[in-house]
N, C-alpha and C. Protein backbone atom coordinates (compact mmCIF):
# COMPACT_ATOMS: atom_id res chain seq x y z
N UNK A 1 2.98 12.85 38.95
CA UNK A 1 3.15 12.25 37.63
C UNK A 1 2.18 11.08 37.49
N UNK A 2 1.62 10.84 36.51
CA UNK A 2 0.23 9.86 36.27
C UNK A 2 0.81 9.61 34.78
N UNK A 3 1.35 8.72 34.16
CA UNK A 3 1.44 8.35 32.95
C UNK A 3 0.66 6.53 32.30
N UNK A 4 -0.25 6.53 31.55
CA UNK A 4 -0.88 5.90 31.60
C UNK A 4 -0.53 4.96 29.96
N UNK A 5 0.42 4.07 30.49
CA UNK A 5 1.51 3.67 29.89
C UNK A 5 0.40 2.07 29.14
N UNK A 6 -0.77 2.02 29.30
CA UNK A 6 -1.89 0.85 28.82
C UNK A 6 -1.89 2.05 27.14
N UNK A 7 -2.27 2.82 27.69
CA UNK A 7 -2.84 3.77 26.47
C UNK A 7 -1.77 3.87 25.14
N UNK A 8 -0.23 3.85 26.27
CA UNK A 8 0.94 4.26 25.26
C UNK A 8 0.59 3.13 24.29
N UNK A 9 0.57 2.17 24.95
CA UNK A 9 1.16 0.43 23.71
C UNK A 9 -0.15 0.93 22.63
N UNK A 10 -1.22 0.32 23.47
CA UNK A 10 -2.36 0.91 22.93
C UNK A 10 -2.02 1.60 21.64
N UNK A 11 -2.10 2.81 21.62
CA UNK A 11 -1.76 3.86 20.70
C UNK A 11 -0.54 3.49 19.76
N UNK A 12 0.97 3.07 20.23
CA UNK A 12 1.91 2.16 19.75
C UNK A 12 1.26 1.22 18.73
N UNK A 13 0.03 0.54 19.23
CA UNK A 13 0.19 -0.61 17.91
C UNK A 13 -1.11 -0.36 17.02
N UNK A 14 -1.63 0.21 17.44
CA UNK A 14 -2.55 1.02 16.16
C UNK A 14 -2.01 1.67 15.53
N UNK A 15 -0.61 2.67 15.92
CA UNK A 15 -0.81 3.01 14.38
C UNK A 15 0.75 2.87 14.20
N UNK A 16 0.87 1.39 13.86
CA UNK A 16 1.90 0.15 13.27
C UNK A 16 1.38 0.72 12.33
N UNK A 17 2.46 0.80 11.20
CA UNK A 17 1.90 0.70 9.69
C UNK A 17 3.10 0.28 8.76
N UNK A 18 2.45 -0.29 7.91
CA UNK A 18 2.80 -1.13 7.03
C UNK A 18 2.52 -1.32 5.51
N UNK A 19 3.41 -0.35 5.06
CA UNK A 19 2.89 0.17 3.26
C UNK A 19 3.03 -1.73 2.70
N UNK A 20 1.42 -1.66 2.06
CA UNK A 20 1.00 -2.68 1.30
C UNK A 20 1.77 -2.20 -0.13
N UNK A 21 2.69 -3.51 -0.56
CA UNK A 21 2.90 -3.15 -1.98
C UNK A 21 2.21 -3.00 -3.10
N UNK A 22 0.58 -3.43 -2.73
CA UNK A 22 -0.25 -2.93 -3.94
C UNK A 22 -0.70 -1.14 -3.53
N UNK A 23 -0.73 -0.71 -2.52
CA UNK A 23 -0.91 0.89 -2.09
C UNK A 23 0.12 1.46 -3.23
N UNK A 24 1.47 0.97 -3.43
CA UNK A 24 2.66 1.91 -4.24
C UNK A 24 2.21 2.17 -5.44
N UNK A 25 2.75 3.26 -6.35
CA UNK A 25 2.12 3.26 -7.80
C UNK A 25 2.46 2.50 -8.33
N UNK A 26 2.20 2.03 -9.95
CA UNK A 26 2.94 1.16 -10.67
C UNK A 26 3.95 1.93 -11.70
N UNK A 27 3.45 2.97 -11.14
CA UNK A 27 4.22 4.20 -12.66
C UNK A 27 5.41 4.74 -12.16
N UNK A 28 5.92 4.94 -12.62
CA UNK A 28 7.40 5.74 -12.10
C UNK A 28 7.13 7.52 -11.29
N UNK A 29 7.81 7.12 -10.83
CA UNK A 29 7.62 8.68 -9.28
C UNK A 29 8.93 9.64 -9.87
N UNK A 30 8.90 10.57 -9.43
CA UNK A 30 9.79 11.68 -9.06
C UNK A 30 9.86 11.68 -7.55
N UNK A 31 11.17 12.29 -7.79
CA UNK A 31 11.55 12.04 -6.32
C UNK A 31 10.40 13.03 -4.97
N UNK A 32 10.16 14.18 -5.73
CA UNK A 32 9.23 14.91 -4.49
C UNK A 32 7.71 13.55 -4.57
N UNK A 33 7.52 13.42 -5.53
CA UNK A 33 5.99 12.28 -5.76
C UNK A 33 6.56 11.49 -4.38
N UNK A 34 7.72 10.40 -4.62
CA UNK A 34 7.86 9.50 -3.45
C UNK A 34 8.24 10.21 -2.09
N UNK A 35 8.70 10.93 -2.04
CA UNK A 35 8.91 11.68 -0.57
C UNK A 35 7.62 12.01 -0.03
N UNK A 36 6.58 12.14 -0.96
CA UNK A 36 5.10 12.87 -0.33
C UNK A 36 4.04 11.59 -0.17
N UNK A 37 4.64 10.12 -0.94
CA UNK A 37 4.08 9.12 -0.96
C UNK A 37 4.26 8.49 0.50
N UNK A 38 5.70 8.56 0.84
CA UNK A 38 6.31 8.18 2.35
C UNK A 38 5.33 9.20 3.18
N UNK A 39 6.00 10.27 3.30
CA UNK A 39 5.21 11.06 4.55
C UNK A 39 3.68 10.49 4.63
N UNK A 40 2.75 10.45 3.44
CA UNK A 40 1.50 9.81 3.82
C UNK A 40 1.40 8.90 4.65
N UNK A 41 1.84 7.73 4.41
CA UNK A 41 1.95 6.40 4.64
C UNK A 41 2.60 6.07 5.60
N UNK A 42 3.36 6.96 6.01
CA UNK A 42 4.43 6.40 7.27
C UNK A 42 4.55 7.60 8.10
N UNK A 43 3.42 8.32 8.10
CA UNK A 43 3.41 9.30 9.05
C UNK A 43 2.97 9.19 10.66
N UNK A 44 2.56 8.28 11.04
CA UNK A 44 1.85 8.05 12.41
C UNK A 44 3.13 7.65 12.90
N UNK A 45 4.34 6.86 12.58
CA UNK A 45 5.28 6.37 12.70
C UNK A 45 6.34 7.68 13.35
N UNK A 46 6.10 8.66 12.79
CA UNK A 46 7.36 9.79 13.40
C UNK A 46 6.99 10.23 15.37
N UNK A 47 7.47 10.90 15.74
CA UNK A 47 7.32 10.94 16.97
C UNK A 47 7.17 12.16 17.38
N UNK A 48 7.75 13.17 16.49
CA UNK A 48 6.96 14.45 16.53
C UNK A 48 6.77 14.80 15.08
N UNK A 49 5.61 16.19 15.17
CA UNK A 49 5.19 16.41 14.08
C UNK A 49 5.97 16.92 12.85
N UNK A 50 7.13 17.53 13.34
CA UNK A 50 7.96 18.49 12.50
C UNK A 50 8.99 17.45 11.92
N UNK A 51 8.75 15.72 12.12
CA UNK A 51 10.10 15.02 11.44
C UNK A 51 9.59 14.64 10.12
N UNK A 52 10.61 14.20 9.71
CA UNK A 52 10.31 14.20 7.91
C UNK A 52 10.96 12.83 8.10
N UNK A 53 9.77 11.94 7.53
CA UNK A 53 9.69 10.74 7.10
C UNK A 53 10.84 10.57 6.24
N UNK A 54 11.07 11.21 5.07
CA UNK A 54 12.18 10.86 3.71
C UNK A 54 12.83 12.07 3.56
N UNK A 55 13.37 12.44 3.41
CA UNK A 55 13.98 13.81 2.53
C UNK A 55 14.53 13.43 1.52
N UNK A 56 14.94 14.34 0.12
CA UNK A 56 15.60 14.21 -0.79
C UNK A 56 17.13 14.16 -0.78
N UNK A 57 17.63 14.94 0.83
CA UNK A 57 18.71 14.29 1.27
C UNK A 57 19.09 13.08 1.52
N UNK A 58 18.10 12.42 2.01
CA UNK A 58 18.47 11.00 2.35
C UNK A 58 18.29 10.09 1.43
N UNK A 59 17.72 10.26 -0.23
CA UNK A 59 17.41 9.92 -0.81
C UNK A 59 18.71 9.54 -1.61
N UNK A 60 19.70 10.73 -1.87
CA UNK A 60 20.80 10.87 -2.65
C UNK A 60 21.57 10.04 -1.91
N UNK A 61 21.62 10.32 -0.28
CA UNK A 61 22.75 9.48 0.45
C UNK A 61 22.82 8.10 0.32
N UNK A 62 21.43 7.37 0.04
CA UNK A 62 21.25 6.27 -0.17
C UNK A 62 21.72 6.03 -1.36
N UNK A 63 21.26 6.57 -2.50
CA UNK A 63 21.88 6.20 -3.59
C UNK A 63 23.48 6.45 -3.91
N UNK A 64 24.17 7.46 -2.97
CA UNK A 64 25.35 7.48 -3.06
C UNK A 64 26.04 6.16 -2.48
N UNK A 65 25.94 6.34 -1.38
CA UNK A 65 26.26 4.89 -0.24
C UNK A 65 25.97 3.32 -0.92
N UNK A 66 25.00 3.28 -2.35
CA UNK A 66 24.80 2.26 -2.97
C UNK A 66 24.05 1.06 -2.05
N UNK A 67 22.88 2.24 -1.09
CA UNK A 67 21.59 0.93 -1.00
C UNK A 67 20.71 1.03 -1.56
N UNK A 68 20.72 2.15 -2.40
CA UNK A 68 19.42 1.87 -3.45
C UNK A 68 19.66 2.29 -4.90
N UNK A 69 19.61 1.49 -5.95
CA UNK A 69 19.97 1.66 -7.18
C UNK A 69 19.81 2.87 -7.86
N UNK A 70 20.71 3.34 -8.21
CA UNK A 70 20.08 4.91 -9.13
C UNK A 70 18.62 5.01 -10.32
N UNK A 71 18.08 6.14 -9.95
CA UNK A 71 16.96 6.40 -10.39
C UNK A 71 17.10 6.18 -11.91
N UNK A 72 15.95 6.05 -12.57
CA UNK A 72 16.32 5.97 -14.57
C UNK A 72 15.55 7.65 -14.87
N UNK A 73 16.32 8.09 -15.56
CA UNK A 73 15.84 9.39 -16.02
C UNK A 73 15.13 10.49 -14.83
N UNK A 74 16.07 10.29 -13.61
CA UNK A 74 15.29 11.09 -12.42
C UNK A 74 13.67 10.67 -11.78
N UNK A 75 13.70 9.15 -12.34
CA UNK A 75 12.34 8.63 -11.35
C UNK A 75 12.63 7.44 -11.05
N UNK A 76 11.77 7.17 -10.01
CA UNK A 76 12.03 5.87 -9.19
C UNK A 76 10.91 5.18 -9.79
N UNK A 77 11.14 3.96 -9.58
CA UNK A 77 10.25 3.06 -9.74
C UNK A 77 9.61 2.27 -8.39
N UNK A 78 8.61 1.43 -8.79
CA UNK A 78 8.00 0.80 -7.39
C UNK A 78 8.54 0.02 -6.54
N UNK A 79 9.84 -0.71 -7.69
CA UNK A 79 11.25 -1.38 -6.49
C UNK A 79 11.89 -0.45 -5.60
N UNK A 80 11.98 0.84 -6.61
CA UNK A 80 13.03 1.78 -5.85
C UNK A 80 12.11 2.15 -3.84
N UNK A 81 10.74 2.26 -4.19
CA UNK A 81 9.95 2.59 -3.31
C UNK A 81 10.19 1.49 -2.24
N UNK A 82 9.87 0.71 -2.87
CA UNK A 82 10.11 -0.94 -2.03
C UNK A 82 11.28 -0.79 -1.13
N UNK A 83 12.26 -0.52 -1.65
CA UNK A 83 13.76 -0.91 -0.58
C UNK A 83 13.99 0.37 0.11
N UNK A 84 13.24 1.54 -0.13
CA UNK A 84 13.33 2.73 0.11
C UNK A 84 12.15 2.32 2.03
N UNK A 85 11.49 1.73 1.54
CA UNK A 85 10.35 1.41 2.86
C UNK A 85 11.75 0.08 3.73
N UNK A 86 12.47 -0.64 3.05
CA UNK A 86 13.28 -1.39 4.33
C UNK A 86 14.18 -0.75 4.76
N UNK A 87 14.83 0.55 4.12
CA UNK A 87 15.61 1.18 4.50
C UNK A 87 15.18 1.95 5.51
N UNK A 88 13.96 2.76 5.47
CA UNK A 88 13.19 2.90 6.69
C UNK A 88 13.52 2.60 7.81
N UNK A 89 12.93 1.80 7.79
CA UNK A 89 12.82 0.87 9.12
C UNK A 89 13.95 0.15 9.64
N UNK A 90 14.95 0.15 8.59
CA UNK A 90 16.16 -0.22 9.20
C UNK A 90 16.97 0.69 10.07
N UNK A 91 17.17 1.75 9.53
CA UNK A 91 17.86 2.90 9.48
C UNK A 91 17.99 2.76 11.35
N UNK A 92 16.70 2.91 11.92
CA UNK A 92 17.04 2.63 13.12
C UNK A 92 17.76 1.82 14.09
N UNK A 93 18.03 1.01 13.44
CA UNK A 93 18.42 0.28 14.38
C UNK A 93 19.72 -0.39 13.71
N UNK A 94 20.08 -0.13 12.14
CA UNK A 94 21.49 -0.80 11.74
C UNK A 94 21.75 0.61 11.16
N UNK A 95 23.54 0.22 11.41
CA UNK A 95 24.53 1.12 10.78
C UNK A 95 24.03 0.93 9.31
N UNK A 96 24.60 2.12 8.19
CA UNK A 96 24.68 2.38 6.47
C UNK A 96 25.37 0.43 6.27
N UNK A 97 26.46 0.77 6.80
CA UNK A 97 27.35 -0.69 6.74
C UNK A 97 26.16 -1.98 6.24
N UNK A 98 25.55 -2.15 7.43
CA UNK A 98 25.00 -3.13 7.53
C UNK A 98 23.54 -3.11 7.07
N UNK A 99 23.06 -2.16 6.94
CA UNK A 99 21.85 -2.28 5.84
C UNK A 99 22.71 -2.45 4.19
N UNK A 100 23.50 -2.19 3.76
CA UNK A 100 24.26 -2.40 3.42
C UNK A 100 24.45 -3.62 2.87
N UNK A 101 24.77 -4.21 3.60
CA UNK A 101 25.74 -6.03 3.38
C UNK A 101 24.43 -6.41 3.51
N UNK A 102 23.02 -6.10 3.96
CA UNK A 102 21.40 -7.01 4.40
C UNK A 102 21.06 -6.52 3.04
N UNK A 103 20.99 -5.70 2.11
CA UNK A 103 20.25 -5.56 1.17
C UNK A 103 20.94 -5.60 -0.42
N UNK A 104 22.04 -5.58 -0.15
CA UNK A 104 23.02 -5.35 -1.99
C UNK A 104 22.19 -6.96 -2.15
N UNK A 105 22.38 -8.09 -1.82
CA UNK A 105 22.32 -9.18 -2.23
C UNK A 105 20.71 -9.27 -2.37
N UNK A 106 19.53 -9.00 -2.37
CA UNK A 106 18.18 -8.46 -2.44
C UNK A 106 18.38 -7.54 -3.81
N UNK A 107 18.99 -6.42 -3.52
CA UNK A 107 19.01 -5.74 -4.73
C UNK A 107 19.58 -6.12 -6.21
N UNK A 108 20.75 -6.77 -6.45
CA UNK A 108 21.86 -7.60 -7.14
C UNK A 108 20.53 -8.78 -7.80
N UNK A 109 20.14 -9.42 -6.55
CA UNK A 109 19.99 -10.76 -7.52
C UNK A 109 18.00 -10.34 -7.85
N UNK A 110 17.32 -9.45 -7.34
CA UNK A 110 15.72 -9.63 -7.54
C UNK A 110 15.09 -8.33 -7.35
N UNK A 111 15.86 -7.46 -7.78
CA UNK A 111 15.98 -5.57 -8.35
C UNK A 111 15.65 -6.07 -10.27
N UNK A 112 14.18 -5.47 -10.29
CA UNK A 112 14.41 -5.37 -12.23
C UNK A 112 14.30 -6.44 -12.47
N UNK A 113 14.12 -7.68 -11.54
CA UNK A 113 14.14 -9.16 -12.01
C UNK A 113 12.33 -8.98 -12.67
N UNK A 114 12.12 -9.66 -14.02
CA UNK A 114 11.03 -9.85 -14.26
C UNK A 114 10.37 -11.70 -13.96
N UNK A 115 11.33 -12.15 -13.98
CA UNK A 115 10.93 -14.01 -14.41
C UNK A 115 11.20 -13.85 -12.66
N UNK A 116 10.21 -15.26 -12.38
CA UNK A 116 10.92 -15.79 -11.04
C UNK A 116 10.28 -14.52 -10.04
N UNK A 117 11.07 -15.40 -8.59
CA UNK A 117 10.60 -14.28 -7.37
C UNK A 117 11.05 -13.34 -7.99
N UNK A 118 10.67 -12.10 -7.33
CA UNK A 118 10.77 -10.50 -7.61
C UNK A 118 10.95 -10.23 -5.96
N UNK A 119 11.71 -8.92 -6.08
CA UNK A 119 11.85 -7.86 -5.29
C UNK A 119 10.00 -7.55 -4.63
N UNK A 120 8.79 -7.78 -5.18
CA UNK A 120 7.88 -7.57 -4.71
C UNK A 120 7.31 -8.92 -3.86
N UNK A 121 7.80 -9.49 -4.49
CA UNK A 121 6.86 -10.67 -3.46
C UNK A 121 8.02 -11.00 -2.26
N UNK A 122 9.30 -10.77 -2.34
CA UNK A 122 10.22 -10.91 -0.84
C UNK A 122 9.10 -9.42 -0.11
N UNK A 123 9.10 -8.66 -0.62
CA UNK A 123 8.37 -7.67 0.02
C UNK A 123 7.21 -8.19 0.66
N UNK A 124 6.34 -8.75 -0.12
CA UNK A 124 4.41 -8.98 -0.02
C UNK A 124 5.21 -10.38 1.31
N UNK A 125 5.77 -11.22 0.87
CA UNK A 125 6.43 -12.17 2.27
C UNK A 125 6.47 -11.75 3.55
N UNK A 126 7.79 -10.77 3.14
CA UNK A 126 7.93 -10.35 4.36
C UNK A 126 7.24 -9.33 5.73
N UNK A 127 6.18 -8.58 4.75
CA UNK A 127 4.71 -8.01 5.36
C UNK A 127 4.17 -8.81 5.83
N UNK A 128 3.79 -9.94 5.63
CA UNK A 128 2.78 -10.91 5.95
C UNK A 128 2.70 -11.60 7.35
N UNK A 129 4.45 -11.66 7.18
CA UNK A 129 5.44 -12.42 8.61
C UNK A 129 5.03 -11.36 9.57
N UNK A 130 5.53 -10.00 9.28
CA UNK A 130 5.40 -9.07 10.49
C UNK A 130 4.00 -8.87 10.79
N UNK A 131 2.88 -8.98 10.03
CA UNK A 131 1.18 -8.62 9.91
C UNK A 131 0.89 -9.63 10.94
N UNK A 132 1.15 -10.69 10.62
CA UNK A 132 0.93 -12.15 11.62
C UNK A 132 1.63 -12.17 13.67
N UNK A 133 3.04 -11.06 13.41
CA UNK A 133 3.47 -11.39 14.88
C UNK A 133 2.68 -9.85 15.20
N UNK A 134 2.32 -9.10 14.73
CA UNK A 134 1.74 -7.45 15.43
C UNK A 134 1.11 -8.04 16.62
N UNK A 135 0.10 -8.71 16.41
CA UNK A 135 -0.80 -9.15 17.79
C UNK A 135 -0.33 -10.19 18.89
N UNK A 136 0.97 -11.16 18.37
CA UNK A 136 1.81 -11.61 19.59
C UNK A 136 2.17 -10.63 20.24
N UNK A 137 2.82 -9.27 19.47
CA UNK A 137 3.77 -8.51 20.42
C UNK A 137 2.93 -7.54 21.01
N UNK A 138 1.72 -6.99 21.04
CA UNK A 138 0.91 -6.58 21.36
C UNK A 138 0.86 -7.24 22.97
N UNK A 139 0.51 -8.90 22.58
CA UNK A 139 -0.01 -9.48 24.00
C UNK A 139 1.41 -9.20 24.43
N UNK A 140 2.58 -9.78 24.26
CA UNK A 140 4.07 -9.48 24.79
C UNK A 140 4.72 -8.49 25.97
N UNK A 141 3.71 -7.59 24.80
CA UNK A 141 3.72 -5.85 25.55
C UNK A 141 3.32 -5.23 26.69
N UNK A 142 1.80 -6.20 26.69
CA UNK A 142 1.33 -6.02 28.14
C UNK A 142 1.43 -7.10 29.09
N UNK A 143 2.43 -8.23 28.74
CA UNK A 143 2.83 -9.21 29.73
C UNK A 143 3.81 -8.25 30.55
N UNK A 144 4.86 -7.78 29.88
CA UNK A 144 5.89 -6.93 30.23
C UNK A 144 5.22 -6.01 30.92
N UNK A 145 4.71 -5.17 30.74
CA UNK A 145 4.07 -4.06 31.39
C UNK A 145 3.33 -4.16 32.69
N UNK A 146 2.54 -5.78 32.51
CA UNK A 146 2.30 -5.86 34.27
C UNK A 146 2.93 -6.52 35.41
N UNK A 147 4.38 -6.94 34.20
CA UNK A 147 5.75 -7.26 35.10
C UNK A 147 5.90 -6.51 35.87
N UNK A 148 5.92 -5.25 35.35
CA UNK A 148 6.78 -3.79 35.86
C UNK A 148 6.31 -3.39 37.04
N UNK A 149 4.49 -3.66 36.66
CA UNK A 149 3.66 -3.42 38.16
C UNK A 149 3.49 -3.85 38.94
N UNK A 150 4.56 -5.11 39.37
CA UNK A 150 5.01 -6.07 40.33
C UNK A 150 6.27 -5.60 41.36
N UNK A 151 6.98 -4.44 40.38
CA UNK A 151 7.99 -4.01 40.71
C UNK A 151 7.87 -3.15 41.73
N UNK A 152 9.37 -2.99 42.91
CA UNK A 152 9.06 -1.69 43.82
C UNK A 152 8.17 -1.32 44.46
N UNK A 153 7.02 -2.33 45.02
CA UNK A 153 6.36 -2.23 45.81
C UNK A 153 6.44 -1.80 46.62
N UNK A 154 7.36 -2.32 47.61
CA UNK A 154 7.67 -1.31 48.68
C UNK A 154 8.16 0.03 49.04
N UNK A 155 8.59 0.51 47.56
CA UNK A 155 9.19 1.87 47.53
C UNK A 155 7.98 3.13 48.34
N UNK A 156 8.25 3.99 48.42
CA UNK A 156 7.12 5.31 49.07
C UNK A 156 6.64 5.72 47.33
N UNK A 157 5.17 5.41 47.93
CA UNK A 157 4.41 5.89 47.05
C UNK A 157 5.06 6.78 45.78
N UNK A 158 5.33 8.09 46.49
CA UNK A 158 5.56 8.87 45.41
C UNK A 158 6.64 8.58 44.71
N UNK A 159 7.77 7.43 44.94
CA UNK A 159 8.62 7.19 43.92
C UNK A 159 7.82 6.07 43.00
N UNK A 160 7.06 5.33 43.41
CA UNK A 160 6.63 4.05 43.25
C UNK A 160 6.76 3.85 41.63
N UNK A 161 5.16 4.99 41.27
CA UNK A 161 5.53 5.04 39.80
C UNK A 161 6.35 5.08 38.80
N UNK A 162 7.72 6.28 39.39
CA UNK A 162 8.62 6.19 38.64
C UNK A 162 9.24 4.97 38.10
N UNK A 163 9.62 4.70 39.54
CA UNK A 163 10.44 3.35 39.66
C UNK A 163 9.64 2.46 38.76
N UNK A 164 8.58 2.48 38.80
CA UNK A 164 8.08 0.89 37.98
C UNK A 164 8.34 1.37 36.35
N UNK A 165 8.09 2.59 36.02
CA UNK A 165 8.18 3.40 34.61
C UNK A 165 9.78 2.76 34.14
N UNK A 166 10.81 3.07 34.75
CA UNK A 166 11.78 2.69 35.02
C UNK A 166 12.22 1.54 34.64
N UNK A 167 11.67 0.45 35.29
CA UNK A 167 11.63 -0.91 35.35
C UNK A 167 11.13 -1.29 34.05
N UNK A 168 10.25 -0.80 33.37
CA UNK A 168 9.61 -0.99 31.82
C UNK A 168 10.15 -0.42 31.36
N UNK A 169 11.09 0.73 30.79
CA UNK A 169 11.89 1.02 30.27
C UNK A 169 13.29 0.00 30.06
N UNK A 170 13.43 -0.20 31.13
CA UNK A 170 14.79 -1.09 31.20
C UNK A 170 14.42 -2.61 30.79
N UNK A 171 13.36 -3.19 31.27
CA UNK A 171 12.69 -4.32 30.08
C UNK A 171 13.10 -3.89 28.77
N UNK A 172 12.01 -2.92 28.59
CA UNK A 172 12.20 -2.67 26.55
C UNK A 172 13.38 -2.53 26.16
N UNK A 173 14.25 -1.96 27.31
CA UNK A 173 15.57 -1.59 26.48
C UNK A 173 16.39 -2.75 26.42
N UNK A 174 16.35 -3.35 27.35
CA UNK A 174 17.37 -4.70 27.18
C UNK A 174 16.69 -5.92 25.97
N UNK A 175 15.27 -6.10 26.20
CA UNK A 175 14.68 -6.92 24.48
C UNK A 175 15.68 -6.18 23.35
N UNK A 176 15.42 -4.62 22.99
CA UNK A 176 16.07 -4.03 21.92
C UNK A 176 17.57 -4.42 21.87
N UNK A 177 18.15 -4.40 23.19
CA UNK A 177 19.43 -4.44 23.26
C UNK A 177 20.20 -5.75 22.66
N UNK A 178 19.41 -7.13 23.22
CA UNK A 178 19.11 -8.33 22.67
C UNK A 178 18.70 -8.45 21.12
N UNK A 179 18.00 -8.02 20.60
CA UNK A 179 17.54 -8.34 19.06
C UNK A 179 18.68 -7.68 18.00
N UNK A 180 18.87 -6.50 18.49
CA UNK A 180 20.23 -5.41 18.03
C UNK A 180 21.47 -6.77 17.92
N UNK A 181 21.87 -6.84 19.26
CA UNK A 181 23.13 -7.92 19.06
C UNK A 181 22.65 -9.26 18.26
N UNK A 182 21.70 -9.55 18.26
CA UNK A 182 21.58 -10.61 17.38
C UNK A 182 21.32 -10.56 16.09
N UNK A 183 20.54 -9.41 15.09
CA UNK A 183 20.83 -8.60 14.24
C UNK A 183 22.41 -8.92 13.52
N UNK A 184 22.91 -7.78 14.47
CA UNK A 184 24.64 -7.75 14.10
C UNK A 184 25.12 -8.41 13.88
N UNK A 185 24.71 -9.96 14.50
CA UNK A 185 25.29 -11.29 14.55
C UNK A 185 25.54 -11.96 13.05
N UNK A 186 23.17 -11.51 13.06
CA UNK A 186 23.12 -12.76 11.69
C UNK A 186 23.99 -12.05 10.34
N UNK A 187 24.30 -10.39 10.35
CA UNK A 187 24.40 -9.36 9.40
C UNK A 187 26.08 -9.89 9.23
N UNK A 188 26.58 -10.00 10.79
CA UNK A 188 28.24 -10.31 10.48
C UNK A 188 28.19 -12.00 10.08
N UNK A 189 27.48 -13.03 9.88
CA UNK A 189 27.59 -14.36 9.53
C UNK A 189 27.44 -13.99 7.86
N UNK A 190 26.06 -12.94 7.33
CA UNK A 190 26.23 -12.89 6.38
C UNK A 190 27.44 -12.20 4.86
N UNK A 191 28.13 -11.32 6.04
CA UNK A 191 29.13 -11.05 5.56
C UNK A 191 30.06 -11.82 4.97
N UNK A 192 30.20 -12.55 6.56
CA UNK A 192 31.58 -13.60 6.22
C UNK A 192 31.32 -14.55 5.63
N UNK A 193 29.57 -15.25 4.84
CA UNK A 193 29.57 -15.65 4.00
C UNK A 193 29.85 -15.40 2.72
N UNK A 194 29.49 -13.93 2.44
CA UNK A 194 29.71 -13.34 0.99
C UNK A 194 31.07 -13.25 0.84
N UNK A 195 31.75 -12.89 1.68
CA UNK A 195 33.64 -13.17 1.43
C UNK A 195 33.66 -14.57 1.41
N UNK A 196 33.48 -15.28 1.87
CA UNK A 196 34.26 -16.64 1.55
C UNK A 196 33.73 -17.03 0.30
N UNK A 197 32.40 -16.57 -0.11
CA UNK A 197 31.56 -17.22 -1.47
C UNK A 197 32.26 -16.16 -2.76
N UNK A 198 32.92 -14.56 -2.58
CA UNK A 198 33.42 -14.36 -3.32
C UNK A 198 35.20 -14.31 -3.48
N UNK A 199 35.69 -15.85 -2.38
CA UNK A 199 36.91 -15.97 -2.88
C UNK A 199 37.10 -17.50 -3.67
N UNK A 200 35.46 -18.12 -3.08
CA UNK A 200 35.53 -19.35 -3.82
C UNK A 200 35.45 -19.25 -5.53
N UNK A 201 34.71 -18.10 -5.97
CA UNK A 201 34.97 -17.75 -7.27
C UNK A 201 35.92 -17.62 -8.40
């Protein structure tokens, strides 16, 4: 076994991507338009070839479940696209619940907002933040990685590799495991703010 785990990150952070909110249309989509807009744009992102970025299943579930506002006359608009890209990326790693309780209050107060911040510029913000750490976590990546090759030295050769593969796995997984619980944390503080703020009402 020879796995050449420089190349993985490598490959990993090239093709990071990150739909620019001026890339979205300004015109209203149909739902196959935005499903074929996602797959473009967020295709390097799947992990094999045969996964589907969006479906029109997941489209309805969202709008059933009430994280993304119902369409006007069967088209979305460029907000709808917008929260449709955090739902994305959430999806992995938070329950419906809790994307959920992270986005009604996003959607509620700066969904359709014309005056004032908009739903696009928390967007164009919050790109900017993640555009700026890509190349910390990049270096991050291969601090970690030549941790690993510190590891199990003494093991016999032919386990050696594993074992260190191993050892970087169980790094990444415990960071994830860490950001996840803290996630949950800030998601359950924001909860129990919105209950106490809607009994002070």
């Amino acid at each position: 076994m020879s796995i050449d785990t420089t190349k993985i990150i490598h490959s990993v952070m090239d093709n990071l991507q990150l739909i620019n909110a001026q890339d979205i249309p300004a015109i209203d989509l149909y739902m196959d338009q935005v499903t074929t807009f996602m797959e473009k744009h967020l295709n390097s992102s799947k992990r094999y070839e045969t996964d589907k970025v969006l479906t029109k299943t997941m489209i309805n579930n969202y709008a059933k479940n009430k994280l993304l506002p119902p369409p006007e006359k069967k088209k979305y608009s460029k907000e709808h696209v917008l929260m449709l890209v955090f739902i994305y990326y959430f999806k992995n790693i938070m329950s419906i619940n809790d994307i959920k309780t992270l986005l009604t209050p996003i959607s509620d107060k700066y969904f359709n907002k014309e005056n004032g911040l908009t739903l696009e510029d928390i967007y164009t913000e919050v790109c900017g933040l993640e555009q700026r750490e890509i190349e910390k976590l990049g270096d991050e990546l291969k601090g970690i990685l030549e941790t690993s090759k510190t590891t199990f030295t003494d093991a016999p050769k032919r386990d050696q590799e594993f074992l260190q593969l191993f050892s970087l796995i169980c790094t990444l997984s415990y960071d994830v495991y860490v950001k996840k619980q803290m996630i949950e944390g800030l998601i359950d503080a924001i909860s129990g703010e919105t209950g106490r703020s809607d009994k002070d009402k």
